[in-house]
Protein backbone atom coordinates (compact mmCIF):
# COMPACT_ATOMS: atom_id res chain seq x y z
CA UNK A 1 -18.34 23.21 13.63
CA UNK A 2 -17.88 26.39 12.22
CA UNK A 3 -16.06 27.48 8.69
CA UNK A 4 -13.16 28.88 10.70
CA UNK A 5 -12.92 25.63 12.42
CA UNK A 6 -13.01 23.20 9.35
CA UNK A 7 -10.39 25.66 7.57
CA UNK A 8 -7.70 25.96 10.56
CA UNK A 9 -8.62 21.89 10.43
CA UNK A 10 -7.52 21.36 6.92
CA UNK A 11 -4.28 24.45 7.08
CA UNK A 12 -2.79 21.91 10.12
CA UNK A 13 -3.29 19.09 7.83
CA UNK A 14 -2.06 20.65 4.59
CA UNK A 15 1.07 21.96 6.56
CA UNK A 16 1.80 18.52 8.35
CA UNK A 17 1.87 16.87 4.90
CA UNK A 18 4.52 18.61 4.01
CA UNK A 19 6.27 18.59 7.11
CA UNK A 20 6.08 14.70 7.10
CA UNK A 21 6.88 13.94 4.10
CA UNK A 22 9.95 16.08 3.96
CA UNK A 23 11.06 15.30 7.22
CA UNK A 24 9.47 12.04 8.54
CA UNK A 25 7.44 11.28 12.06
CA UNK A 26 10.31 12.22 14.58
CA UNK A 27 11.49 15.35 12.65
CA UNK A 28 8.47 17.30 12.18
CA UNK A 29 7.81 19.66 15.01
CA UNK A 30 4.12 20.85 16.06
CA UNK A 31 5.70 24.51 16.24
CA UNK A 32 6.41 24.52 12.94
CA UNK A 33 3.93 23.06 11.64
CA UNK A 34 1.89 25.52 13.03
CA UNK A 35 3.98 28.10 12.24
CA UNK A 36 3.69 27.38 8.24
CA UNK A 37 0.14 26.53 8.73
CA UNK A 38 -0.72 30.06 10.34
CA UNK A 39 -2.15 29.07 12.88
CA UNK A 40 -1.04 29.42 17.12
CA UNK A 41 -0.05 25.99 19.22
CA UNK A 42 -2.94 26.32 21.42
CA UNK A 43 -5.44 26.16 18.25
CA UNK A 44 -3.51 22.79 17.26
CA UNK A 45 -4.65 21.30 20.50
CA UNK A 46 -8.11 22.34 20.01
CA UNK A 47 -7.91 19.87 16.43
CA UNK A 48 -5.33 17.15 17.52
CA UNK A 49 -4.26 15.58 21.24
CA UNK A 50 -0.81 14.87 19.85
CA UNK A 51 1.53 15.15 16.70
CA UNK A 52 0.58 11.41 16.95
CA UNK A 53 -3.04 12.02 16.54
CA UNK A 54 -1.98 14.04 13.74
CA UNK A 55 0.29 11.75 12.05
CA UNK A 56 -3.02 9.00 12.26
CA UNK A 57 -5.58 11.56 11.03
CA UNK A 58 -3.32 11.58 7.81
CA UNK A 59 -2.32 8.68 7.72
CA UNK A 60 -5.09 5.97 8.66
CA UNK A 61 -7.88 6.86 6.18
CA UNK A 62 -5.44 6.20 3.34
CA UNK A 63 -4.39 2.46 4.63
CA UNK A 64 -8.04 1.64 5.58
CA UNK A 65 -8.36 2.68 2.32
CA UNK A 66 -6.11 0.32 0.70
CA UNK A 67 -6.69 -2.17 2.31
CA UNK A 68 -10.73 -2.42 1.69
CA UNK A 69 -9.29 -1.96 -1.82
CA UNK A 70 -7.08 -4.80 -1.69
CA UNK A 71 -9.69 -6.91 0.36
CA UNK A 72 -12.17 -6.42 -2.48
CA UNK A 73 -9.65 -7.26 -5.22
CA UNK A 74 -8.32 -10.41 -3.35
CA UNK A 75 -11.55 -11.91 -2.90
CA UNK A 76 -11.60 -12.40 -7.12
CA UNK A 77 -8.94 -14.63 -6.72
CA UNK A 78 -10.61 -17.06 -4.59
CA UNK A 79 -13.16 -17.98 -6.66
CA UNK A 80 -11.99 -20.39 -8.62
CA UNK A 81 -13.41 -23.87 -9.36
CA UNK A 82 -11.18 -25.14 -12.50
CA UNK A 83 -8.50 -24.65 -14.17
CA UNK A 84 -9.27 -22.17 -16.80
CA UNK A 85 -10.76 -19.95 -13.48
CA UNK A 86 -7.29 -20.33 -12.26
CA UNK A 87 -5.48 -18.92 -15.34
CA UNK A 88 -8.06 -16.44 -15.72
CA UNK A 89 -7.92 -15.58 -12.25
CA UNK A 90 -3.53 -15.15 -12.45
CA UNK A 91 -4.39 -13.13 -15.53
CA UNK A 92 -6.46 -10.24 -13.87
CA UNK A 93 -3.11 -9.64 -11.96
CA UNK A 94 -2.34 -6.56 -14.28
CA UNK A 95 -5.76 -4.83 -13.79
CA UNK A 96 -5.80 -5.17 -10.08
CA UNK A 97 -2.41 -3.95 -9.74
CA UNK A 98 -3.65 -1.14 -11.63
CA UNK A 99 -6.36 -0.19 -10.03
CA UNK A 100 -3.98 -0.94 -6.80
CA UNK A 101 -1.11 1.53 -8.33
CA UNK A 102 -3.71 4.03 -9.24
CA UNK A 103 -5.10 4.50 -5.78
CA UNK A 104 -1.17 5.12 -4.33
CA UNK A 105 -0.91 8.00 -6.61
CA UNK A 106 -4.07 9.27 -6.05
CA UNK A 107 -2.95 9.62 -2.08
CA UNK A 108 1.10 9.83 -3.33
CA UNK A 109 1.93 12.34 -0.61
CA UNK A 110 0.95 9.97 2.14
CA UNK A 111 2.31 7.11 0.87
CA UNK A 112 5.59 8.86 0.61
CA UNK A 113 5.16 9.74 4.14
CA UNK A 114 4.48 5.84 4.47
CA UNK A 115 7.44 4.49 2.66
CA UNK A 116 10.07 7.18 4.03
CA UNK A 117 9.16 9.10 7.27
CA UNK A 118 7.04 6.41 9.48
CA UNK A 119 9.56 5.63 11.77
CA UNK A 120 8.81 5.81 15.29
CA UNK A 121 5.03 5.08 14.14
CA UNK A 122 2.53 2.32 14.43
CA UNK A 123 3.25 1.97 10.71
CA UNK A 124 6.77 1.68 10.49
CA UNK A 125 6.28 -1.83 8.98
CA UNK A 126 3.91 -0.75 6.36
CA UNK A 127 5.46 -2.22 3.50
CA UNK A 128 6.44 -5.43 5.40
CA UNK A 129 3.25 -6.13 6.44
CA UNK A 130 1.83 -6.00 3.13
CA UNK A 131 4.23 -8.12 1.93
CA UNK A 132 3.03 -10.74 4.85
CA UNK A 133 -0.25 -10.20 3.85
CA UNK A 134 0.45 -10.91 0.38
CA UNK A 135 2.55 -13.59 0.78
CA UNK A 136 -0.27 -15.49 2.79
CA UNK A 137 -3.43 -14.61 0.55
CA UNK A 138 -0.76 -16.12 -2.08
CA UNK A 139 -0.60 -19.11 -0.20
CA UNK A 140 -4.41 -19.74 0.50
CA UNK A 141 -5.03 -19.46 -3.16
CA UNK A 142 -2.02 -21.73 -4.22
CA UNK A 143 -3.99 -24.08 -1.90
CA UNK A 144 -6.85 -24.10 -3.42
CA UNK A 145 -5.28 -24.58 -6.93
CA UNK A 146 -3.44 -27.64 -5.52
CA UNK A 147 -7.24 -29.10 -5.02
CA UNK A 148 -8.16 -28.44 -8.14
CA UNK A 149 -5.25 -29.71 -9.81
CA UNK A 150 -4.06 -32.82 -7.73
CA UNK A 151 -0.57 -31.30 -8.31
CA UNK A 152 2.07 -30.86 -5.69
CA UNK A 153 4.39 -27.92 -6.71
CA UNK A 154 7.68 -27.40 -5.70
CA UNK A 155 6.75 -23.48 -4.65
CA UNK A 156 7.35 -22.90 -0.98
CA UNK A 157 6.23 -20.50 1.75
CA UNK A 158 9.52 -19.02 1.67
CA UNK A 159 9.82 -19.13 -2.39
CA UNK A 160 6.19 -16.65 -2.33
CA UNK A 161 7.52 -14.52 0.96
CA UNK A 162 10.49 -13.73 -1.91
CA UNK A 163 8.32 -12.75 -4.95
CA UNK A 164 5.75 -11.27 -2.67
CA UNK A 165 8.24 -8.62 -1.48
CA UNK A 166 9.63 -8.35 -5.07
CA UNK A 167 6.21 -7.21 -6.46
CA UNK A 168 5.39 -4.69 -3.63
CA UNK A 169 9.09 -3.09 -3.90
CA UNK A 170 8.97 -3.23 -7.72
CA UNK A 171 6.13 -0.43 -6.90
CA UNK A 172 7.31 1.15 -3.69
CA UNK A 173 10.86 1.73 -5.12
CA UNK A 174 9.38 3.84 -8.02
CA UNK A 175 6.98 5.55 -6.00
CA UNK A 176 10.34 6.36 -3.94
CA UNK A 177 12.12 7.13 -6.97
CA UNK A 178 9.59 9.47 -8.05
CA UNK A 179 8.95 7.83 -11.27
CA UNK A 180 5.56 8.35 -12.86
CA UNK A 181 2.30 6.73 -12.58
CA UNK A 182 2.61 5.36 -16.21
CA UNK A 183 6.21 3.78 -16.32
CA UNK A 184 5.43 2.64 -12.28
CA UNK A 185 1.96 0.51 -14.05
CA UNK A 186 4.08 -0.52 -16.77
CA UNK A 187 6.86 -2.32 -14.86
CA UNK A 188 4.47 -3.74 -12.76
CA UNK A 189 3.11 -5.51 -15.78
CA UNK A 190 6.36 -6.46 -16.77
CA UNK A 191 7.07 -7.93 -13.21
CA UNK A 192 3.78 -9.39 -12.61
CA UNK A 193 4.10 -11.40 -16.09
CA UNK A 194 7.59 -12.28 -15.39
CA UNK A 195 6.49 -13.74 -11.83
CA UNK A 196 3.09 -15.87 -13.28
CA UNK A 197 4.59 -17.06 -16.07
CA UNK A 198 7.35 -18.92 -13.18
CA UNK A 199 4.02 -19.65 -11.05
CA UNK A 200 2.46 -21.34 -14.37
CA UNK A 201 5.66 -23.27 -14.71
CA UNK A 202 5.76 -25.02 -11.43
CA UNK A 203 2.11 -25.95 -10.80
CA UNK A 204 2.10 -27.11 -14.79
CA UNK A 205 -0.44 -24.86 -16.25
């Protein structure tokens, strides 16, 4: 592909940043998105099938993304073979979030179109299926504590479903908010401590 190509490629997808993220999925139009991009309808359809396609070509590089990132993080949890791996493990909570945090606001515009103009998109339940997610790697490693301790906790699936979706909105609701990078990692902290200390509590740690 040529240089006029690649740039009338990246003008669409500059424009329909904006576009989304000011007006969401269903209210951004391919005319004017074209229109502010400079570029004629009929060139769109020689880049994208669909605003769909566009809204993915934006969109699914940054989830994939994430969630390699939070694959690779998760997988340090698991590892555990004592107690002191499990405290140590609950402890690198606050760096992973970080590096977790850092990543949204390196990609902030999408994730704003994520958290505010998906609707009517295959990821409409972006933030609840993170909390899922969450909620059942959680579980697994609560599991494998319960082996290593010979403790039976009183947390339940629904108790982690709760504090699962309290940790993700404690970020999403700032990123929302429009708060900065800096006071978003710092409540996180705050939040993340407030939730393992509980977790230490109940499985006696």
């Amino acid at each position: 592909m040529g240089y006029d190509y690649d740039q009338t490629h990246e003008k669409i997808l500059e424009s329909a940043v904006a576009h989304f993220k000011d007006k969401g999925f269903s209210g951004a139009s391919i005319r004017q998105i074209c229109k502010d991009a400079g570029v004629t309808n009929g060139a769109f359809y020689a880049h994208f099938a669909s605003k769909e396609d566009l809204f993915l070509a934006i969109v699914s590089p940054v989830v994939e993304g994430m969630n390699e990132l939070y694959g690779k993080e998760n997988s340090h949890y698991m590892d555990i073979e004592s107690v002191d791996d499990i405290d140590k493990a609950m402890k690198r909570t606050f760096s992973s979030n970080n590096r977790l945090i850092r990543y949204v606001y390196e990609h902030i515009d999408v994730f704003n179109i994520l958290l505010r103009g998906c609707a009517g998109t295959e990821y409409e339940a972006f933030a609840d299926t993170l909390v899922e997610e969450e909620a059942k790697n959680t579980m697994e490693f609560l599991d494998k504590c319960r082996k290593i301790t010979g403790k039976r906790d009183k947390i339940s699936k629904d108790m982690i479903r709760q504090i699962s979706r309290f940790i993700i909105s404690s970020v999403f609701d700032q990123v929302v908010a429009q708060r900065e990078e800096k006071e978003v990692i710092s409540e996180t902290e705050l939040v993340s401590e407030f939730c393992l200390a509980g977790m230490r509590h109940f499985m006696e740690i």
